[in-house]
N, C-alpha and C. Protein backbone atom coordinates (compact mmCIF):
# COMPACT_ATOMS: atom_id res chain seq x y z
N UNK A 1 36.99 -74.18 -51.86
CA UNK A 1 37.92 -75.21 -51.55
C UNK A 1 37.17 -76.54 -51.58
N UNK A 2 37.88 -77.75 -52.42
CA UNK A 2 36.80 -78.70 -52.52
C UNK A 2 37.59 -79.70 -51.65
N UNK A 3 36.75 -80.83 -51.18
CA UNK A 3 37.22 -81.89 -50.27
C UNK A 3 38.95 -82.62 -50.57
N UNK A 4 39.97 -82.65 -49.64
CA UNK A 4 41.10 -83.01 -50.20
C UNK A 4 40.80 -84.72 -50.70
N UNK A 5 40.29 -85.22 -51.50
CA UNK A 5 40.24 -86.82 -51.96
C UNK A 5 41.49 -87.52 -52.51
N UNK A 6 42.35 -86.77 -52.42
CA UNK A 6 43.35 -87.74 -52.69
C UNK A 6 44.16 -88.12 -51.38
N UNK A 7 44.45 -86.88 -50.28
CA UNK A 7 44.69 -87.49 -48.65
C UNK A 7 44.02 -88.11 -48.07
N UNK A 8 42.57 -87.99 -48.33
CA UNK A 8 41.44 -89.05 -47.71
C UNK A 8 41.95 -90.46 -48.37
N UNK A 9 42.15 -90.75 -49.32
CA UNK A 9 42.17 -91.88 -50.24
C UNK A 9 44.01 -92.35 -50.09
N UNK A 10 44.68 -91.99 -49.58
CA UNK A 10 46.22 -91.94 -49.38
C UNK A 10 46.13 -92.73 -48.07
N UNK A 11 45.13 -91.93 -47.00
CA UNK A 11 45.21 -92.60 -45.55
C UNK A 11 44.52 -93.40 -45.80
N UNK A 12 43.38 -94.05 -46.17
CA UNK A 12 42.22 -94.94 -46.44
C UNK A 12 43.28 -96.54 -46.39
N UNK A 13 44.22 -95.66 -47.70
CA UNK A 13 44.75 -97.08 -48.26
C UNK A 13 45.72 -97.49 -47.24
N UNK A 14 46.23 -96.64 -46.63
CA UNK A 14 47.59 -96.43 -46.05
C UNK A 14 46.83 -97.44 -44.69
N UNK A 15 45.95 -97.35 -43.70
CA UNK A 15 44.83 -97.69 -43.04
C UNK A 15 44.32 -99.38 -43.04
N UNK A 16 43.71 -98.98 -44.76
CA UNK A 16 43.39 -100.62 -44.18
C UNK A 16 44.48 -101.39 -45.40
N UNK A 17 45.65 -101.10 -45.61
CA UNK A 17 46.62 -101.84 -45.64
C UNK A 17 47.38 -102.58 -44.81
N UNK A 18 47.91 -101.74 -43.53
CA UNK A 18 48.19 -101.64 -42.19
C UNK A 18 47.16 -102.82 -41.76
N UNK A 19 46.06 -102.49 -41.30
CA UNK A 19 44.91 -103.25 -40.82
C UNK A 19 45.15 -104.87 -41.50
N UNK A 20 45.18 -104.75 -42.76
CA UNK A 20 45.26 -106.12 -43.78
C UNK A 20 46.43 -106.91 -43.36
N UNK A 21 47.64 -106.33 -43.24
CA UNK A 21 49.05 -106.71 -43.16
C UNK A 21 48.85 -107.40 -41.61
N UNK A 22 48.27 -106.43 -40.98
CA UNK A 22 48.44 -107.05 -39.28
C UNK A 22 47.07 -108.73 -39.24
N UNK A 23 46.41 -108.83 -40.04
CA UNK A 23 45.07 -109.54 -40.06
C UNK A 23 46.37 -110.51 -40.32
N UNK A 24 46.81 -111.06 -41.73
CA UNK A 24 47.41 -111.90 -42.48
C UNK A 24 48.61 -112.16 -41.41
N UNK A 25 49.28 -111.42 -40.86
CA UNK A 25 50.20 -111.75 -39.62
C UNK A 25 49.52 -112.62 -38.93
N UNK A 26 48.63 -111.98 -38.06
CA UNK A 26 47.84 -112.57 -36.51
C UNK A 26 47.03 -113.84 -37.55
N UNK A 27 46.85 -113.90 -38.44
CA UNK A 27 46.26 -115.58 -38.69
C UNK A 27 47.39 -116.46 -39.35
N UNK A 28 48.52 -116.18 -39.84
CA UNK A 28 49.99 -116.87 -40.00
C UNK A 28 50.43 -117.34 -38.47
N UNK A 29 50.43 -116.05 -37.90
CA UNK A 29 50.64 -116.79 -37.07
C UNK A 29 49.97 -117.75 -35.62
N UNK A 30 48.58 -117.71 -35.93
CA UNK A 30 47.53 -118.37 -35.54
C UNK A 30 47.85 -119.95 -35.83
N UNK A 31 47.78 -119.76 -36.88
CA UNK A 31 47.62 -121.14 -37.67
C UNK A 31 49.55 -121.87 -37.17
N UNK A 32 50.06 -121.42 -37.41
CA UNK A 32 51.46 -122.07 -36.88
C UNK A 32 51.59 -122.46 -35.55
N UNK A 33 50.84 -121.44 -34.42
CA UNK A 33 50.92 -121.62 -33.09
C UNK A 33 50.11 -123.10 -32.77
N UNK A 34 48.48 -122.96 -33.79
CA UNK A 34 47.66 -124.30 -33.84
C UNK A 34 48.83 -125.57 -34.02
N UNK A 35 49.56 -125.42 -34.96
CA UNK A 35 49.78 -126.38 -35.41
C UNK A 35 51.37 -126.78 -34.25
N UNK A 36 52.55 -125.87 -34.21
CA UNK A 36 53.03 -125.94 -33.02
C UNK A 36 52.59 -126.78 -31.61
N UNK A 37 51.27 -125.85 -31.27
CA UNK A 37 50.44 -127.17 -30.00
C UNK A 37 49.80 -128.33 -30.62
N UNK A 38 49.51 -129.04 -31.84
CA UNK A 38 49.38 -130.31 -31.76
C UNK A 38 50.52 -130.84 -32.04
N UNK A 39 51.41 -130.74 -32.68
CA UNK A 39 52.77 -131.06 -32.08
C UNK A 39 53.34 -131.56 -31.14
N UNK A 40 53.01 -130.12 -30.28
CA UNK A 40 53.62 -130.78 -28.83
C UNK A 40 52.76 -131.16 -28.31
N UNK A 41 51.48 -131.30 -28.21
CA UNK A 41 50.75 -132.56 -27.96
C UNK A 41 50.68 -133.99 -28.25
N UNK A 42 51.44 -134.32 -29.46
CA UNK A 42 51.39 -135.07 -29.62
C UNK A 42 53.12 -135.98 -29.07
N UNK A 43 53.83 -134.88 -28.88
CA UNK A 43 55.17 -135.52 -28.18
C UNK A 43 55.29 -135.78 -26.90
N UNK A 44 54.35 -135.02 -26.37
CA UNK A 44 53.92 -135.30 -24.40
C UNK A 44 53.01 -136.53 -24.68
N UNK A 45 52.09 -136.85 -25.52
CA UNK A 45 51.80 -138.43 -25.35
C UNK A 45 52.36 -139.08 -25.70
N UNK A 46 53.03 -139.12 -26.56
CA UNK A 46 54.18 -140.19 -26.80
C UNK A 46 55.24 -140.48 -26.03
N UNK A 47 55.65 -139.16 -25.08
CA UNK A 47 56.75 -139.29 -24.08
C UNK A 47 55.77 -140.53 -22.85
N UNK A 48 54.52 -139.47 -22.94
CA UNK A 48 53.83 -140.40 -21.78
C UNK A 48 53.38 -141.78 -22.00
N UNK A 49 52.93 -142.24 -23.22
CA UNK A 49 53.38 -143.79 -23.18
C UNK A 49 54.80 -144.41 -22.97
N UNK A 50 55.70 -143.86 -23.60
CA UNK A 50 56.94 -144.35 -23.73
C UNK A 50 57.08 -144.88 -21.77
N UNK A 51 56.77 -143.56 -21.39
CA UNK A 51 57.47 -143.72 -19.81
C UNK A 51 55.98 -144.97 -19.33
N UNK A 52 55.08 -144.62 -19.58
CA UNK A 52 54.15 -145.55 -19.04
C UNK A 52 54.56 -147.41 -19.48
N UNK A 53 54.61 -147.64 -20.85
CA UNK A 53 55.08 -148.65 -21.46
C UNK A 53 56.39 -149.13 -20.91
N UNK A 54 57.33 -148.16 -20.70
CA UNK A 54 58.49 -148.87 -20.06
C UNK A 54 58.19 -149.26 -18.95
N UNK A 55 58.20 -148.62 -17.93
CA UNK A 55 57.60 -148.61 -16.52
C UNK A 55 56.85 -150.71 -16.44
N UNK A 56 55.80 -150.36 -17.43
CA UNK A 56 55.15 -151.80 -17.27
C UNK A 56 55.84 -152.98 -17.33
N UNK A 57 56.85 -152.66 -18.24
CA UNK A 57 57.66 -153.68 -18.97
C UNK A 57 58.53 -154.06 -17.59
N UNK A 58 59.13 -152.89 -17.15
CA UNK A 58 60.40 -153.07 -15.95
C UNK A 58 59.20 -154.21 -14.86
N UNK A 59 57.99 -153.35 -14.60
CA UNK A 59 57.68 -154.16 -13.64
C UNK A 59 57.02 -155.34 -14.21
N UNK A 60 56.76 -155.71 -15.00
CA UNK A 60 56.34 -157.14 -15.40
C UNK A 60 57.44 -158.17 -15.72
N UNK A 61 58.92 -157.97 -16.36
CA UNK A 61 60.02 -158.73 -15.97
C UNK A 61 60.19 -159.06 -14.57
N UNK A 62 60.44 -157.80 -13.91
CA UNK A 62 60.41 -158.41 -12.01
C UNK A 62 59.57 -159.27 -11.93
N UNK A 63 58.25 -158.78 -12.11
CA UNK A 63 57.15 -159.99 -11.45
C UNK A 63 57.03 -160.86 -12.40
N UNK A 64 57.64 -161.42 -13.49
CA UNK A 64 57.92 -162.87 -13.78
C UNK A 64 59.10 -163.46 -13.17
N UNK A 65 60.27 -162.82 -13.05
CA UNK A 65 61.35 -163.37 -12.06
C UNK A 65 60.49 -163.90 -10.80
N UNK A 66 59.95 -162.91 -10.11
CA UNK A 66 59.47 -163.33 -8.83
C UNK A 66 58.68 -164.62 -9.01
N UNK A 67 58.13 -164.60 -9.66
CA UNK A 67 56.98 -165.88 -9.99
C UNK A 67 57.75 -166.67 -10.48
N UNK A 68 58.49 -167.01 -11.00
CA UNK A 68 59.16 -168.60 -11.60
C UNK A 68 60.29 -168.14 -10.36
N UNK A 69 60.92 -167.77 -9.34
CA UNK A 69 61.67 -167.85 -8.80
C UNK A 69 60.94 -168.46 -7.23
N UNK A 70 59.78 -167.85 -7.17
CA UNK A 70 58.88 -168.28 -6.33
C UNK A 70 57.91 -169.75 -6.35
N UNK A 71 57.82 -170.30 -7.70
CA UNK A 71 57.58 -171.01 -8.04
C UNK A 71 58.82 -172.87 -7.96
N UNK A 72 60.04 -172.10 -7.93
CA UNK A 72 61.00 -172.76 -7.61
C UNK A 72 61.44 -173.44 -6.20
N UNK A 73 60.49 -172.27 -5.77
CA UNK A 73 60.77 -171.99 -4.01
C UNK A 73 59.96 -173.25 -3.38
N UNK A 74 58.23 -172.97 -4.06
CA UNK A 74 57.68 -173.94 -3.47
C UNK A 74 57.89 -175.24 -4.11
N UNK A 75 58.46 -175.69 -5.12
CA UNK A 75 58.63 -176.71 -5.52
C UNK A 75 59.63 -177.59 -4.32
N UNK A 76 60.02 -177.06 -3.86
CA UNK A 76 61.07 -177.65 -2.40
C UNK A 76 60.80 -177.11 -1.20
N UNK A 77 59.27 -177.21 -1.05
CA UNK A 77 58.74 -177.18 0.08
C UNK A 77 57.78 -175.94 0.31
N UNK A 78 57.17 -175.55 1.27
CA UNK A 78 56.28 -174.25 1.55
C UNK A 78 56.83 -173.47 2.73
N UNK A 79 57.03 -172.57 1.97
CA UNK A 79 57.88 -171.52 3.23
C UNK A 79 57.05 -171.19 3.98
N UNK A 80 57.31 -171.06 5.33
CA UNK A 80 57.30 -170.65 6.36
C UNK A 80 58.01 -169.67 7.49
N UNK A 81 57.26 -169.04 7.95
CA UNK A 81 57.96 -168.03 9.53
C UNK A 81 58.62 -166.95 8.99
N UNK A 82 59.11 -166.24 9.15
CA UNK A 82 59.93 -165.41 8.53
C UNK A 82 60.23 -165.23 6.84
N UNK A 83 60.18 -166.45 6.32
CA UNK A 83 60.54 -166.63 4.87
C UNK A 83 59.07 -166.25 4.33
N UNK A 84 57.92 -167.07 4.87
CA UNK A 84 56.62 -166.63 4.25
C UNK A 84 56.28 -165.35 4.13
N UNK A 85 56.45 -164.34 5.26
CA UNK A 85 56.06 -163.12 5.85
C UNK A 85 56.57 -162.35 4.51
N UNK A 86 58.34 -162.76 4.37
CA UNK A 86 58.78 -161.85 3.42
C UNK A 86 58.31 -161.91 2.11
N UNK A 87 58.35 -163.08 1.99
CA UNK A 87 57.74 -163.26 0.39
C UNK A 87 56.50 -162.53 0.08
N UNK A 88 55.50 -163.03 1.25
CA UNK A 88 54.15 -162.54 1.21
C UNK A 88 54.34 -160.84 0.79
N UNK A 89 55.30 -160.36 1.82
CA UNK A 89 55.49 -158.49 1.81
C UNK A 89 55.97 -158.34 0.36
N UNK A 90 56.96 -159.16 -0.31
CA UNK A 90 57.37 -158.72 -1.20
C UNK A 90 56.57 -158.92 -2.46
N UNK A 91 55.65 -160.07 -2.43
CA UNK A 91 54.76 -160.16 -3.74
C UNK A 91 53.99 -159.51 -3.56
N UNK A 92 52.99 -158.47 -2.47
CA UNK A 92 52.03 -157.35 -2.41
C UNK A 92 52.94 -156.31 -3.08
N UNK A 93 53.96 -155.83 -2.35
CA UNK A 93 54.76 -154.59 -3.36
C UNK A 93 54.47 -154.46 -4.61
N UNK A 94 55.41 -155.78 -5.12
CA UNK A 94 55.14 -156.06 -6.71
C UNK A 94 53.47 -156.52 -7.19
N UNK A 95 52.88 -156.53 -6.28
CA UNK A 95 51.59 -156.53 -7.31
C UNK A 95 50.96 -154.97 -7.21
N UNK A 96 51.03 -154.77 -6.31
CA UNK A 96 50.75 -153.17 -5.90
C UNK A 96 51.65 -151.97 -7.22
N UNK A 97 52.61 -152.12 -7.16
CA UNK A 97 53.47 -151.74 -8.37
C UNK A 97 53.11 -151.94 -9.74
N UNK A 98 52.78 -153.09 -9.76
CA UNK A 98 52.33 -153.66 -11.40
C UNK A 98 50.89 -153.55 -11.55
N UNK A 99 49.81 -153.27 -10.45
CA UNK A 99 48.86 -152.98 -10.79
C UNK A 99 48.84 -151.03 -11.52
N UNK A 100 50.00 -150.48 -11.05
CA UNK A 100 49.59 -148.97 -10.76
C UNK A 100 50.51 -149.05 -12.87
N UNK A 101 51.46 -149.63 -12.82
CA UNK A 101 51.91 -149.79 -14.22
C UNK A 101 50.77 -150.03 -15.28
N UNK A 102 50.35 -150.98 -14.99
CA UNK A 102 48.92 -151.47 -15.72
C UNK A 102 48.22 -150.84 -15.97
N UNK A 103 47.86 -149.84 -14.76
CA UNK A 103 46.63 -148.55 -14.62
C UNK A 103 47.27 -147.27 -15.94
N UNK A 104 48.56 -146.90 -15.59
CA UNK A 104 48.99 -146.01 -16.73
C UNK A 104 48.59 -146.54 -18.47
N UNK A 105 49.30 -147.83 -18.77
CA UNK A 105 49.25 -148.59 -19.85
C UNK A 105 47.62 -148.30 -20.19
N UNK A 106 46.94 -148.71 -19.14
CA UNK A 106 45.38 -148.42 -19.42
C UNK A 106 44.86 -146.92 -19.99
N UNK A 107 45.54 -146.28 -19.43
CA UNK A 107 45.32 -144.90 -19.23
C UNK A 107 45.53 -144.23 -20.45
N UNK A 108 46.95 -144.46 -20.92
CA UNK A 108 47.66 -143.50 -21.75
C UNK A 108 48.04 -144.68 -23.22
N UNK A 109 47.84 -145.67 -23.03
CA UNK A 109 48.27 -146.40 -24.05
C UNK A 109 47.02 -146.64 -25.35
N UNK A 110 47.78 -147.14 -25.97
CA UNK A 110 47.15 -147.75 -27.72
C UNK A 110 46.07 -148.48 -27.35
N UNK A 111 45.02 -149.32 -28.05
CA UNK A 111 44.56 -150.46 -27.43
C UNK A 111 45.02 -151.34 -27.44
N UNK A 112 45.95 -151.64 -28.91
CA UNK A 112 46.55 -152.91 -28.72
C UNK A 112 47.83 -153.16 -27.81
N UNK A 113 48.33 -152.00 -27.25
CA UNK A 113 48.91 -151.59 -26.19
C UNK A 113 48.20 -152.39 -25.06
N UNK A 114 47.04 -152.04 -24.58
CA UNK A 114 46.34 -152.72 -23.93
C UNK A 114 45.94 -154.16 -23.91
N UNK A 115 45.65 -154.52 -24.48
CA UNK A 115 45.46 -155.89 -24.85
C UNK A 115 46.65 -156.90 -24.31
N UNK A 116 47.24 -156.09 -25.11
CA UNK A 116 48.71 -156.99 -24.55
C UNK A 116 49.23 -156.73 -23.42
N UNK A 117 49.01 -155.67 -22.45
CA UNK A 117 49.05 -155.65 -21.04
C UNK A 117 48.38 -156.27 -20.59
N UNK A 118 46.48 -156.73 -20.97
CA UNK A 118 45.85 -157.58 -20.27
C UNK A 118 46.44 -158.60 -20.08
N UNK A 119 46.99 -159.14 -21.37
CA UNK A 119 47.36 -160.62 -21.79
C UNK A 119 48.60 -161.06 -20.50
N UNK A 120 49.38 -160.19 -20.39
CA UNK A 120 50.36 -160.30 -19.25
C UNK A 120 50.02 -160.33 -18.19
N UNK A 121 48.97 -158.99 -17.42
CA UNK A 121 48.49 -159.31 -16.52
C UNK A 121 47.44 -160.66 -16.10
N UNK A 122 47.30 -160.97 -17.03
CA UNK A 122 46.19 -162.73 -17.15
C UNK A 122 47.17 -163.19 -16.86
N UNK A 123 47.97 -163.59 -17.77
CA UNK A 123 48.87 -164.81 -17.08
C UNK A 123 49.39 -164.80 -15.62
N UNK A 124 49.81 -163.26 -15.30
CA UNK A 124 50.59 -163.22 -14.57
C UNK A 124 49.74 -163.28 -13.15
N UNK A 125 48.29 -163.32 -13.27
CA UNK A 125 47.32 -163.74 -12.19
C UNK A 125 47.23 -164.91 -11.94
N UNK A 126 47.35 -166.10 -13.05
CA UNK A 126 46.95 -167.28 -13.18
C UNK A 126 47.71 -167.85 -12.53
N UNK A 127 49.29 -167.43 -12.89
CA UNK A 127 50.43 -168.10 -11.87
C UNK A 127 50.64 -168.13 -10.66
N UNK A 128 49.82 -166.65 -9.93
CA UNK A 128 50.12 -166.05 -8.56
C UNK A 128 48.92 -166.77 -7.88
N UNK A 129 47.69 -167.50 -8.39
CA UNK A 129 46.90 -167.61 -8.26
C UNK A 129 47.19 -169.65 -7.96
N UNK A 130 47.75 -170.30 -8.83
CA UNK A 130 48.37 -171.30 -8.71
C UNK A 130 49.71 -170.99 -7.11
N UNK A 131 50.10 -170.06 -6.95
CA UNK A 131 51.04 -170.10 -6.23
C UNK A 131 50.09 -170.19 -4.37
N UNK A 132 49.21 -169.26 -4.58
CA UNK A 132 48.58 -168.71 -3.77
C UNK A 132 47.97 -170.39 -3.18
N UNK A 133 47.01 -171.15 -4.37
CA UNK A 133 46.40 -171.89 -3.99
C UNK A 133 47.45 -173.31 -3.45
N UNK A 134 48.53 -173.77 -3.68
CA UNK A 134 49.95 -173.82 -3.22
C UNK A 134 50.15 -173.87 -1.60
N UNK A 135 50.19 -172.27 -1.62
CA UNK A 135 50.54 -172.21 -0.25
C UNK A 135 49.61 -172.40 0.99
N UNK A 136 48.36 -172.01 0.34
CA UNK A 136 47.76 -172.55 1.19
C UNK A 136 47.20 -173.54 1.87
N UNK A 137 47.37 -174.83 0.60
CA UNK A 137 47.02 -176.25 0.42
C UNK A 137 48.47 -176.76 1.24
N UNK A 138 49.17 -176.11 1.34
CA UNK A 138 50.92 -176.42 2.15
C UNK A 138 51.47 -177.93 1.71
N UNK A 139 51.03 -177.66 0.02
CA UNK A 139 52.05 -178.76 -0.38
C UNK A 139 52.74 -178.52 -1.34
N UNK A 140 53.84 -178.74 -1.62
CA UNK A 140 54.91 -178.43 -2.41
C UNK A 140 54.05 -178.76 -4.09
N UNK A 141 54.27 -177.57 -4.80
CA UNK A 141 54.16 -177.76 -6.00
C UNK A 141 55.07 -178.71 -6.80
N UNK A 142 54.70 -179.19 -8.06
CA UNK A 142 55.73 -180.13 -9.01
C UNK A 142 56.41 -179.21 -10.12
N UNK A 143 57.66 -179.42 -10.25
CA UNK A 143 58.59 -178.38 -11.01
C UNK A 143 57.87 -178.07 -12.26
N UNK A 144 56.79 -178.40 -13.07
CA UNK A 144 55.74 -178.05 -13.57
C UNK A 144 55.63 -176.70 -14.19
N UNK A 145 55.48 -175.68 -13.47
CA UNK A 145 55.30 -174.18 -13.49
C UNK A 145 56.33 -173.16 -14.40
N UNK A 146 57.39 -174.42 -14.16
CA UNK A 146 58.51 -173.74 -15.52
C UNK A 146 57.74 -173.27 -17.02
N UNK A 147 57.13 -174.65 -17.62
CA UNK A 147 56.34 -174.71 -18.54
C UNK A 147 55.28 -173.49 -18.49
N UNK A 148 54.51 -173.11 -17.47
CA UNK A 148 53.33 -172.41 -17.44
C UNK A 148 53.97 -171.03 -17.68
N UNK A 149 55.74 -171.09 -17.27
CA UNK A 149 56.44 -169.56 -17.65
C UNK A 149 56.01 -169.21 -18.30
N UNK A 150 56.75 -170.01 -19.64
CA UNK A 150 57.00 -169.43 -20.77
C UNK A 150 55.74 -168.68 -21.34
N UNK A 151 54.45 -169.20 -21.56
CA UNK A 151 53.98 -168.34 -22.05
C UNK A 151 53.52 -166.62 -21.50
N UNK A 152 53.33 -166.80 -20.20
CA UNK A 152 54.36 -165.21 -19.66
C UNK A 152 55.18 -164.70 -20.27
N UNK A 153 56.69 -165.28 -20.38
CA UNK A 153 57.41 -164.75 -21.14
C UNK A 153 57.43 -163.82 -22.69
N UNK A 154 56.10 -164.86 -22.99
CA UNK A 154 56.23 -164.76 -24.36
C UNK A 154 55.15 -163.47 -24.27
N UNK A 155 54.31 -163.61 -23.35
CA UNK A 155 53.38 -162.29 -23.50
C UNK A 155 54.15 -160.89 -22.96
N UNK A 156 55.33 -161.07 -22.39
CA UNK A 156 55.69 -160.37 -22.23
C UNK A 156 56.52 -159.33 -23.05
N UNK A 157 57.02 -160.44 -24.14
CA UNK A 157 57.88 -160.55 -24.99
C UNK A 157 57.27 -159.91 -26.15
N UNK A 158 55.99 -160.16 -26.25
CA UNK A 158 54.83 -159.59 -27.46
C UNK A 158 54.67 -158.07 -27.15
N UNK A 159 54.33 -157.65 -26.12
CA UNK A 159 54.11 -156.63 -25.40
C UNK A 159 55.42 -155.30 -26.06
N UNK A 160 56.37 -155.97 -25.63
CA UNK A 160 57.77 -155.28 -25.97
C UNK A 160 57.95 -155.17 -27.38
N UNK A 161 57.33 -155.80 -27.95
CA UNK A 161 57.88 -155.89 -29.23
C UNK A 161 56.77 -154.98 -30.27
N UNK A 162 54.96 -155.11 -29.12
CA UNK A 162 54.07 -153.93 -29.94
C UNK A 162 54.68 -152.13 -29.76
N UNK A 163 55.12 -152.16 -28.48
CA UNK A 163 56.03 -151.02 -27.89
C UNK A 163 56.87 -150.55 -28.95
N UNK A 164 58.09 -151.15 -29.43
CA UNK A 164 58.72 -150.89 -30.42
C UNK A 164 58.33 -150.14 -31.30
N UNK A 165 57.55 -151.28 -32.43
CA UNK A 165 56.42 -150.63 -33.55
C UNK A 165 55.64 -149.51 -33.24
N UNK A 166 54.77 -149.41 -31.69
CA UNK A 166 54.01 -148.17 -32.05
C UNK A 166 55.20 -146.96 -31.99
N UNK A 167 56.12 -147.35 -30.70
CA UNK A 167 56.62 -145.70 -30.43
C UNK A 167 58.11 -145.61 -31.69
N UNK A 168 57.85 -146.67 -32.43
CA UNK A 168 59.27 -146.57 -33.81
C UNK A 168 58.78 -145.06 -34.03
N UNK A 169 60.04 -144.40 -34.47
CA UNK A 169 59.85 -142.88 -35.19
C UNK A 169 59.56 -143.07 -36.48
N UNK A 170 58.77 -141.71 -37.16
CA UNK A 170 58.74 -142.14 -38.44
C UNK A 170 59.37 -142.04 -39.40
């Protein structure tokens, strides 16, 4: 009786066909799963700027309201007693707030993302910083500060408008 070589050679094939078929599976679907997670890696950072970028934006409109509205304030005099206290409480909030906005933007954003958050947060020091030195000098500022808005505005305005472009779909 001689060796059966054609059932040896039947299972062989039968074997590492099986074996081959399951290889070409498990790296199809390797490679799709790879590509699946940068995917969704790449839509959780984009969600997470989006929310970080908005976030900044909301709080950097407030704290230009506050500042040209505050700026209005002292132009007709320097608050005092009760009025100071609040203001004082309410411009820590909002800087406390807009610093932690800033911190994300830093965090999770573009650079030129960044940049243009600096650029806002600069101005938006320079003014608080004029306001600050203001109140403590306890003399009424000159309606002046309107002018020093705008370019706030406009950095603010730049900001919103790099936002757009990066997070535009493609």
């Amino acid at each position: 009786m001689s060796f059966p070589w054609t059932n040896f050679i039947t299972a062989g094939s039968t074997l590492l066909g099986a074996f081959g078929g399951a290889s070409l599976t498990a790296l199809t679907a390797s490679r799709a799963d790879g590509r699946r997670h940068v995917h969704e890696r790449h839509l959780s950072r984009m969600r997470e700027r989006t929310d970080a970028y908005s976030h900044f934006l909301d709080i950097a409109y407030t704290d230009a309201r506050f500042l040209a509205l505050s700026a209005i304030r002292f132009s007709r005099g320097i608050p005092a007693g009760d009025e100071a206290t609040r203001m004082i409480n309410e411009a820590d909030e909002l800087v406390t707030a807009f610093n932690q906005a800033h911190a994300r933007v830093e965090i999770v954003g573009s650079e030129e993302a960044i940049l243009a958050a600096n650029k806002v947060s600069e101005l938006c020091r320079s003014i608080s910083d004029q306001l600050r030195d203001t109140f403590l000098a306890g003399v009424p500022m000159s309606p002046a500060p309107a002018a020093e808005q705008e370019p706030l505005n406009r950095a603010i305005d730049a900001f919103a408008a790099h936002c757009r472009r990066e997070l535009r779909p493609d």
